[in-house]
N, C-alpha and C. Protein backbone atom coordinates (compact mmCIF):
# COMPACT_ATOMS: atom_id res chain seq x y z
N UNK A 1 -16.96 5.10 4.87
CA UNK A 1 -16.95 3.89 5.64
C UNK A 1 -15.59 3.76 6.33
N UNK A 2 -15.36 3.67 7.63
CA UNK A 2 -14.20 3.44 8.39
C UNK A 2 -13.96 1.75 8.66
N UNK A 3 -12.50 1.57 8.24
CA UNK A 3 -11.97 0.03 8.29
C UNK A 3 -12.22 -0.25 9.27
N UNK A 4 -13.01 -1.50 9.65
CA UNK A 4 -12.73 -2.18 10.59
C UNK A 4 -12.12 -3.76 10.76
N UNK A 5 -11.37 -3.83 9.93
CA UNK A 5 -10.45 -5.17 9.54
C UNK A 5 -9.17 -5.24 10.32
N UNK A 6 -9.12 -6.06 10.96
CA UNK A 6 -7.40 -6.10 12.00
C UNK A 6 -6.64 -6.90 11.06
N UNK A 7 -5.07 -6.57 10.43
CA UNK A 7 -4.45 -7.37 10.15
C UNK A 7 -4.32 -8.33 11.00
N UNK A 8 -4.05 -9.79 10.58
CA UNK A 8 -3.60 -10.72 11.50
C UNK A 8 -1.97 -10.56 12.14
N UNK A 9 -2.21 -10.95 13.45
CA UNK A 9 -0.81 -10.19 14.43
C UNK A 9 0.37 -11.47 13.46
N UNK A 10 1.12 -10.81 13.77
CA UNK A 10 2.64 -11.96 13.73
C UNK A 10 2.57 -11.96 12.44
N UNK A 11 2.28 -11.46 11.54
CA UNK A 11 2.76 -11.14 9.86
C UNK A 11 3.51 -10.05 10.09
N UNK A 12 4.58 -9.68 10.04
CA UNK A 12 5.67 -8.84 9.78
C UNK A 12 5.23 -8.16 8.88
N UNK A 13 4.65 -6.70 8.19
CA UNK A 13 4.50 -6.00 7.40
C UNK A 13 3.05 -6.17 6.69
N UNK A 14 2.17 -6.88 7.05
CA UNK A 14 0.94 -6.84 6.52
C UNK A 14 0.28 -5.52 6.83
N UNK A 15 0.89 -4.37 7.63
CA UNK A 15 0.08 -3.33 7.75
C UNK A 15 0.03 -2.40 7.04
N UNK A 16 1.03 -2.26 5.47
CA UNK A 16 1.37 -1.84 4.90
C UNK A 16 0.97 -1.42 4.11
N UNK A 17 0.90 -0.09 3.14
CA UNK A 17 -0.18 -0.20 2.08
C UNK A 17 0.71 0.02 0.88
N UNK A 18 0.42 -1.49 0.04
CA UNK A 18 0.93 -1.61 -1.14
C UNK A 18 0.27 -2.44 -1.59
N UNK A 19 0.53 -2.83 -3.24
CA UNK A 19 -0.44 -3.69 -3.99
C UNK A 19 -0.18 -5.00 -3.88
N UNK A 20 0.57 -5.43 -3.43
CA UNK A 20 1.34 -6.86 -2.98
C UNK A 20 1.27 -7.68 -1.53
N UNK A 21 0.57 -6.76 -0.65
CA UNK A 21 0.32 -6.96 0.52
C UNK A 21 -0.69 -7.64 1.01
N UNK A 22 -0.65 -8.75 1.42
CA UNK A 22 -2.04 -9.85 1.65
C UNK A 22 -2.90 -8.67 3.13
N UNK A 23 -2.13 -8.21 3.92
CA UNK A 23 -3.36 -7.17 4.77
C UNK A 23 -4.06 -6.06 4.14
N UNK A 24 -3.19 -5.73 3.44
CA UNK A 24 -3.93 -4.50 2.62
C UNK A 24 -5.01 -4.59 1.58
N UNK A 25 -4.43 -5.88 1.15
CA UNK A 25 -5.88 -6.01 0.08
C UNK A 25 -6.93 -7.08 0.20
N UNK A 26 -6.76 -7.78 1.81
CA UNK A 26 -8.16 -7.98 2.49
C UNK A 26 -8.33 -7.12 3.01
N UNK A 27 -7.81 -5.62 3.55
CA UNK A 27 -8.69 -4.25 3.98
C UNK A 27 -9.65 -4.17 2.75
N UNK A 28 -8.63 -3.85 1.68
CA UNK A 28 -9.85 -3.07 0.21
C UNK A 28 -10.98 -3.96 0.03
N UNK A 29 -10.38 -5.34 0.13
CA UNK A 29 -11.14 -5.87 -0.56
C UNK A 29 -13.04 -6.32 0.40
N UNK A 30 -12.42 -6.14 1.40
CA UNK A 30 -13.44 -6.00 2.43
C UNK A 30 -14.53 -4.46 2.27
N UNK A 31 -14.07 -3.35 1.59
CA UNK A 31 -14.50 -2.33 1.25
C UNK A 31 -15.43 -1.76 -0.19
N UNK A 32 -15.93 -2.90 -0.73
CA UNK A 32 -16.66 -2.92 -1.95
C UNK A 32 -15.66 -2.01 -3.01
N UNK A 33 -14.81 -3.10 -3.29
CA UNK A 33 -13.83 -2.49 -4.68
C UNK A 33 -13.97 -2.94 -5.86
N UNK A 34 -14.01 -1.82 -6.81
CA UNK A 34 -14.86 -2.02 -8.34
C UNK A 34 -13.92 -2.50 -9.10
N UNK A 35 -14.07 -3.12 -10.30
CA UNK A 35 -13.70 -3.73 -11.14
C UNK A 35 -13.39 -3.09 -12.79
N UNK A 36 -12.78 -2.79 -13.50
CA UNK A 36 -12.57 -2.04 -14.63
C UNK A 36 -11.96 -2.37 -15.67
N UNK A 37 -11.89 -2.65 -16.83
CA UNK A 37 -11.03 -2.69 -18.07
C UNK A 37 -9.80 -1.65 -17.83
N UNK A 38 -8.62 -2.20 -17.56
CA UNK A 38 -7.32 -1.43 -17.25
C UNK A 38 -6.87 -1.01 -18.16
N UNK A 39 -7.14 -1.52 -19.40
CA UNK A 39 -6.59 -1.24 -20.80
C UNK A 39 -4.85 -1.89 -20.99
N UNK A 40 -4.19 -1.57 -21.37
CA UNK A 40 -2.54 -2.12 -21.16
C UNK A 40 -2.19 -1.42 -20.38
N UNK A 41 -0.86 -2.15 -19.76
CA UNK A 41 0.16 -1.78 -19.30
C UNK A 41 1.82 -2.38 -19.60
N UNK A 42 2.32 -1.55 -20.22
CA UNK A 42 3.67 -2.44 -20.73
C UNK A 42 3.23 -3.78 -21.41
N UNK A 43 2.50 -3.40 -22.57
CA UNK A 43 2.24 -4.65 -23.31
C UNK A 43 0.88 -5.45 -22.76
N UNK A 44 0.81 -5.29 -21.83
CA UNK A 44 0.30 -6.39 -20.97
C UNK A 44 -1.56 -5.69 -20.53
N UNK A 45 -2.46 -6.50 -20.96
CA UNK A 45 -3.79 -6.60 -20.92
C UNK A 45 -4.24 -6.97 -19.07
N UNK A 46 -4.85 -5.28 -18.75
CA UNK A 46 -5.05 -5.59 -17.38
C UNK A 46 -6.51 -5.27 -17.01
N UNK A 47 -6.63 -5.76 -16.02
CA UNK A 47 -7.92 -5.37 -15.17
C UNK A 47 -7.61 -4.31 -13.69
N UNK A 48 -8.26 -3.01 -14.04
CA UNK A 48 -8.10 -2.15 -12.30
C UNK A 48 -9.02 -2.52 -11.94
N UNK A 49 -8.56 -2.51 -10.22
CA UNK A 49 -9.24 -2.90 -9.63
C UNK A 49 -9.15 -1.53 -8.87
N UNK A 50 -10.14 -0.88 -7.61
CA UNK A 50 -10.16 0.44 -7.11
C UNK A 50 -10.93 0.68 -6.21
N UNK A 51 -10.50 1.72 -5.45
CA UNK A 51 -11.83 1.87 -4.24
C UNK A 51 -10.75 2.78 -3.34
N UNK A 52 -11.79 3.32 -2.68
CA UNK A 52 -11.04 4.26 -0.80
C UNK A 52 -11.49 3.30 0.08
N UNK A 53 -10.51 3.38 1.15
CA UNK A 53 -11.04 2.80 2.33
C UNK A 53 -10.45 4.33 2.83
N UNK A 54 -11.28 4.30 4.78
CA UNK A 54 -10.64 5.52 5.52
C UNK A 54 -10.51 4.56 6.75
N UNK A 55 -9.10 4.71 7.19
CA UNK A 55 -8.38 3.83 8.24
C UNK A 55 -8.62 4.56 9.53
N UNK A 56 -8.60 4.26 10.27
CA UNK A 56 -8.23 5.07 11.69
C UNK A 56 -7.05 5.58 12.09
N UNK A 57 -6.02 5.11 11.43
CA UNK A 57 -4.84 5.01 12.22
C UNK A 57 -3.81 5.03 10.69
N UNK A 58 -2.94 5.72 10.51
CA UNK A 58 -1.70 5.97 9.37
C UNK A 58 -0.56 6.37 9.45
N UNK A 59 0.12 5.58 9.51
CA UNK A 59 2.04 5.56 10.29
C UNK A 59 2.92 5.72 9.06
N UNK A 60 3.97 6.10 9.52
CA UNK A 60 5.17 5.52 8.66
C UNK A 60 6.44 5.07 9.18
N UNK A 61 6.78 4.05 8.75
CA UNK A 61 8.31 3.35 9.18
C UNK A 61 9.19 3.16 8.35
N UNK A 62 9.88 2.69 8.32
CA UNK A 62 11.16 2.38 7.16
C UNK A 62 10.82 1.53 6.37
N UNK A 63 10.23 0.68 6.53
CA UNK A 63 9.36 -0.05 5.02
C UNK A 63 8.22 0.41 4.62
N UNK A 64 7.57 1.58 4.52
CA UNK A 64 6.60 1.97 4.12
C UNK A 64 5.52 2.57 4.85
N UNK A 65 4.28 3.23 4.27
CA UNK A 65 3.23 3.57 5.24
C UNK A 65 2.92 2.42 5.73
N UNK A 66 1.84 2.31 7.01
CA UNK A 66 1.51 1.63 7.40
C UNK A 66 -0.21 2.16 7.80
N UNK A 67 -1.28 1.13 8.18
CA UNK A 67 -2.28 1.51 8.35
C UNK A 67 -2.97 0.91 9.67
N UNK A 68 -3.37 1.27 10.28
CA UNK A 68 -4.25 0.50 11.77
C UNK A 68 -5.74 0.38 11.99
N UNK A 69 -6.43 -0.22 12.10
CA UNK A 69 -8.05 -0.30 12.43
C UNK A 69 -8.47 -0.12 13.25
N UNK A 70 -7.54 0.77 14.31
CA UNK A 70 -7.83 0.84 15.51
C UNK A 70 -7.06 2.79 15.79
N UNK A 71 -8.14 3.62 16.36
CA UNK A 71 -7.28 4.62 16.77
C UNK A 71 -6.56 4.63 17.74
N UNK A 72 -5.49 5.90 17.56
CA UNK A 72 -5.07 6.22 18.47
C UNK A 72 -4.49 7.48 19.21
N UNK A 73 -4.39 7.92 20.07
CA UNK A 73 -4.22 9.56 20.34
C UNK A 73 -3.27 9.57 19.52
N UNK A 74 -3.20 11.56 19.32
CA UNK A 74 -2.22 12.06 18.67
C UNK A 74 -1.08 11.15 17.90
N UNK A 75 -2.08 10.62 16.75
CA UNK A 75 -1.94 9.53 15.30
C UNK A 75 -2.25 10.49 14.10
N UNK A 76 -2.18 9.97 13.33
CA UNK A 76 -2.85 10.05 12.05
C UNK A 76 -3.83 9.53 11.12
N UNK A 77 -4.69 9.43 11.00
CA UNK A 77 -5.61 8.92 10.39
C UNK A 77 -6.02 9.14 8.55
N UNK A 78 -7.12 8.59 8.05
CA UNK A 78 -7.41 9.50 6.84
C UNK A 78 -8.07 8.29 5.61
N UNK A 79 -8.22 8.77 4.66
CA UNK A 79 -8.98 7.80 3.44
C UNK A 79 -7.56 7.48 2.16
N UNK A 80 -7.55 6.34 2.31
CA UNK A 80 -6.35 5.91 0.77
C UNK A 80 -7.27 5.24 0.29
N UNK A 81 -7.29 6.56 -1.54
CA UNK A 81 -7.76 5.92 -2.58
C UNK A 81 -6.93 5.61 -3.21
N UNK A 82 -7.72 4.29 -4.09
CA UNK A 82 -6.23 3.43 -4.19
C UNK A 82 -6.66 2.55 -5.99
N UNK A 83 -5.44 2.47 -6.60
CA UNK A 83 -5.61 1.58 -8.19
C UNK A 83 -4.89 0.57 -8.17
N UNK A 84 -5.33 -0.78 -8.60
CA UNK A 84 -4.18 -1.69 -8.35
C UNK A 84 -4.40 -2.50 -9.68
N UNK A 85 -3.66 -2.56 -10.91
CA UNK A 85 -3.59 -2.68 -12.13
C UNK A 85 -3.70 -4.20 -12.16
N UNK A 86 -3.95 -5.47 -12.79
CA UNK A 86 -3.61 -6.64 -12.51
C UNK A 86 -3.77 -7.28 -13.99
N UNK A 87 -2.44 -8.21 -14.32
CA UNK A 87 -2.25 -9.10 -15.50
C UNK A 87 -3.51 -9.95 -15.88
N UNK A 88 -3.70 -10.47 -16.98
CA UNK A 88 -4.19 -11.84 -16.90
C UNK A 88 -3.80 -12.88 -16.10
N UNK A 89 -2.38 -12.85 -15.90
CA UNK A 89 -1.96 -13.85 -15.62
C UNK A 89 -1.99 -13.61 -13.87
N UNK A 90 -3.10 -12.81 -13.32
CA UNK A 90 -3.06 -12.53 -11.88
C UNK A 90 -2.06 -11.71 -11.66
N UNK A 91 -0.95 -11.03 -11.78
CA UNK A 91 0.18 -10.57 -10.98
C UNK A 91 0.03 -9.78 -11.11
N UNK A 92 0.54 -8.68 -10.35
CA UNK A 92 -0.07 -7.35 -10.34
C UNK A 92 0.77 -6.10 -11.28
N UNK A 93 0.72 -5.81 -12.02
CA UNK A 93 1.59 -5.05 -12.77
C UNK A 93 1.95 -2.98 -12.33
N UNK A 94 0.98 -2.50 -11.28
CA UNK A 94 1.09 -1.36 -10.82
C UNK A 94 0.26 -0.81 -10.24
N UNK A 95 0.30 -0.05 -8.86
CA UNK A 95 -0.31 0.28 -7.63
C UNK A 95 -0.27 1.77 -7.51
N UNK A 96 -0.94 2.75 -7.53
CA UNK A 96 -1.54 4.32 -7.08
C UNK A 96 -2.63 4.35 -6.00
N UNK A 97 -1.57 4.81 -4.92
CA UNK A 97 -2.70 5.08 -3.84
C UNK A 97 -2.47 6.99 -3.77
N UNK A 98 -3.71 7.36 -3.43
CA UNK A 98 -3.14 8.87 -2.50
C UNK A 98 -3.70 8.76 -1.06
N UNK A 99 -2.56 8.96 -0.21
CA UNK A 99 -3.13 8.82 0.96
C UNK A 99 -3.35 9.87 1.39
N UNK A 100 -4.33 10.68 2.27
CA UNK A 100 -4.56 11.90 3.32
C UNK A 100 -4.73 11.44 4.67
N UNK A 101 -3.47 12.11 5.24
CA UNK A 101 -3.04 11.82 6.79
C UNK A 101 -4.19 13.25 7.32
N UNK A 102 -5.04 12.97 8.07
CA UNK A 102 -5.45 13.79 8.91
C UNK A 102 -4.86 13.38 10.32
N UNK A 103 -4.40 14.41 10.96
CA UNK A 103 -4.34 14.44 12.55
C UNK A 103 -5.73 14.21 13.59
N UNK A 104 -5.39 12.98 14.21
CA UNK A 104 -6.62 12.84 14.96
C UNK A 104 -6.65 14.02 15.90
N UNK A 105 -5.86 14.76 16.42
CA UNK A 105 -6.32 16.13 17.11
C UNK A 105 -6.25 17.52 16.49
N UNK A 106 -6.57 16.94 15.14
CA UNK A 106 -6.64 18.77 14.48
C UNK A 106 -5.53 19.28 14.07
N UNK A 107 -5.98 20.16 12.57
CA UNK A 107 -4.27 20.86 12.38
C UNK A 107 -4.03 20.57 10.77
N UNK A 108 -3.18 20.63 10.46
CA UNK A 108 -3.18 20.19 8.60
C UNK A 108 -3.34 18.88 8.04
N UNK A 109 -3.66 18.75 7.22
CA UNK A 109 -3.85 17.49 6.16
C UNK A 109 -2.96 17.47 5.53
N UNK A 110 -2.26 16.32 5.55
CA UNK A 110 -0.73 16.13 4.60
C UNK A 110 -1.01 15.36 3.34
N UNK A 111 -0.94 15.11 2.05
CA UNK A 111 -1.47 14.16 1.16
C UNK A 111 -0.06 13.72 0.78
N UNK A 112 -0.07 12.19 0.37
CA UNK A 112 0.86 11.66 -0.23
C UNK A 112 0.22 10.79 -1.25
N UNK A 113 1.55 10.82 -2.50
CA UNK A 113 0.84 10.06 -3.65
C UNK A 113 2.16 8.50 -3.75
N UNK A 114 1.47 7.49 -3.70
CA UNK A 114 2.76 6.15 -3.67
C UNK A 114 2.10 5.60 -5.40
N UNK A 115 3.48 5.54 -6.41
CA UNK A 115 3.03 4.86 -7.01
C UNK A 115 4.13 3.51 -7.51
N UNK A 116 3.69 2.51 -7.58
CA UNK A 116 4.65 1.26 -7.32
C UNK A 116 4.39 0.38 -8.98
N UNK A 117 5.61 0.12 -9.55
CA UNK A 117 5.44 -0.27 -10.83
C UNK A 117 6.08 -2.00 -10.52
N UNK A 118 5.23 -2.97 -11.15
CA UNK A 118 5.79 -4.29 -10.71
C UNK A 118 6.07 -4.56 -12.05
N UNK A 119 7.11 -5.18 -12.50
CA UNK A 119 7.14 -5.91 -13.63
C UNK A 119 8.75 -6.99 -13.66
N UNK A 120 9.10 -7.78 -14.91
CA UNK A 120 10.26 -8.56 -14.56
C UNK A 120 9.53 -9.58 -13.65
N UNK A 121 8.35 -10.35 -13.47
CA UNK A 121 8.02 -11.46 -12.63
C UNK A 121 7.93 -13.02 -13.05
N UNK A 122 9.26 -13.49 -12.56
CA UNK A 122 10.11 -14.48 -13.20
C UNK A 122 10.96 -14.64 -13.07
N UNK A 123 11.55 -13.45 -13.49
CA UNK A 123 13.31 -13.09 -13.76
C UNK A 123 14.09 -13.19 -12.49
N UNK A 124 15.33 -13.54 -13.20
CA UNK A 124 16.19 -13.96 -11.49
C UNK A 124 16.52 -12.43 -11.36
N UNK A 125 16.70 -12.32 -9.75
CA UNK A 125 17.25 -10.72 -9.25
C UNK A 125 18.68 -11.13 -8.77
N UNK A 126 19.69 -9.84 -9.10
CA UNK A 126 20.81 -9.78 -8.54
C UNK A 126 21.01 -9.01 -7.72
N UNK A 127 21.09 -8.97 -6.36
CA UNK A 127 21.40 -7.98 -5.33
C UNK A 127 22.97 -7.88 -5.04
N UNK A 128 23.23 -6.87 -5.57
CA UNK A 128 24.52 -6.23 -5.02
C UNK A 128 24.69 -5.19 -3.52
N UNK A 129 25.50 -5.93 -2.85
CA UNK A 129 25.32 -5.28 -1.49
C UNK A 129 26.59 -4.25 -2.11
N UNK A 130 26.25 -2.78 -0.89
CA UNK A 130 26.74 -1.65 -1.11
C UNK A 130 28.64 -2.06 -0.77
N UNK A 131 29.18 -1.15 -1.26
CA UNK A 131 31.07 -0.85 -0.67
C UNK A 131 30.78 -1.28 0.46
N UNK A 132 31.56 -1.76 1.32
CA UNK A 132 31.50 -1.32 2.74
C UNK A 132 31.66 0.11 3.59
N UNK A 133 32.06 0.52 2.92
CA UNK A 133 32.88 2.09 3.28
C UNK A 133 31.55 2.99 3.62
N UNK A 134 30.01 2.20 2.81
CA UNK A 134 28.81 2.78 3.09
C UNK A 134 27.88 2.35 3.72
N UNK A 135 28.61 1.40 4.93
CA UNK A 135 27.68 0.36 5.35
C UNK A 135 27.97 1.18 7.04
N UNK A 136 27.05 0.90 7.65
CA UNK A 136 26.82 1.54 8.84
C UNK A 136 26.23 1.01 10.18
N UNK A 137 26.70 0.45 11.42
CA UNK A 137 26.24 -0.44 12.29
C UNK A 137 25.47 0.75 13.66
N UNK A 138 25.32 1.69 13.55
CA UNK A 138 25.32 2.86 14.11
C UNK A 138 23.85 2.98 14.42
N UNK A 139 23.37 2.06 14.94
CA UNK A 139 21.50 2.27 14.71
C UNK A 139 21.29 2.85 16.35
């Protein structure tokens, strides 16, 4: 089955494929995704949830893959099957997709495996920005 779900425009990063992503998981979830006893994870009593979708369109940028519902010449395309682990308490505790980039004009199949571990949801974060000495305005 090929996506035909448009993220909504003007969300900054909804095209993304991760387990946290409100576009990505109205793609799956638009794609008849099954339901499973997750068993634990870090203590924690989950439900997988799972399924492939096959996108038209599969990018990458500096925040992550990205996915499109729409082709386009000399793109990438392909099917991400995908696991997305989830708490009782709703939150998502860990995400396995493998994606296969096919070339819409022929040529090799690249596979990539993303796997994303969530946990600590609550906890305050401390971001330490880098030395300066490693900071770089040079774009």
């Amino acid at each position: 089955m090929v996506a035909r779900v448009e993220p909504r425009r003007g969300h900054l990063g909804e095209d993304l494929v991760n387990g946290i992503n409100p576009g990505f998981l109205r793609l799956v979830a638009s794609h008849g995704a099954t339901s499973a006893d997750g068993g634990t994870f870090e203590g924690v009593k989950t439900t997988l949830h799972s399924g492939t979708v096959t996108v038209p369109k599969l990018g990458e940028r500096q925040a992550g893959i990205s996915f499109g519902t729409r082709e386009e010449e000399y793109s990438w395309r392909g099917p991400i099957t995908w696991k997305l682990w989830v708490g009782q308490d709703n939150l998502p505790r860990r995400f396995h997709a493998i994606i296969r980039f096919t070339p819409t004009e022929g040529g090799d199949v690249k596979t990539m495996t993303l796997n994303v571990i969530y946990r600590n949801w609550g906890k305050p974060v401390k971001i330490t920005p880098p030395p300066k000495h490693l900071l770089t305005f040079d774009w």
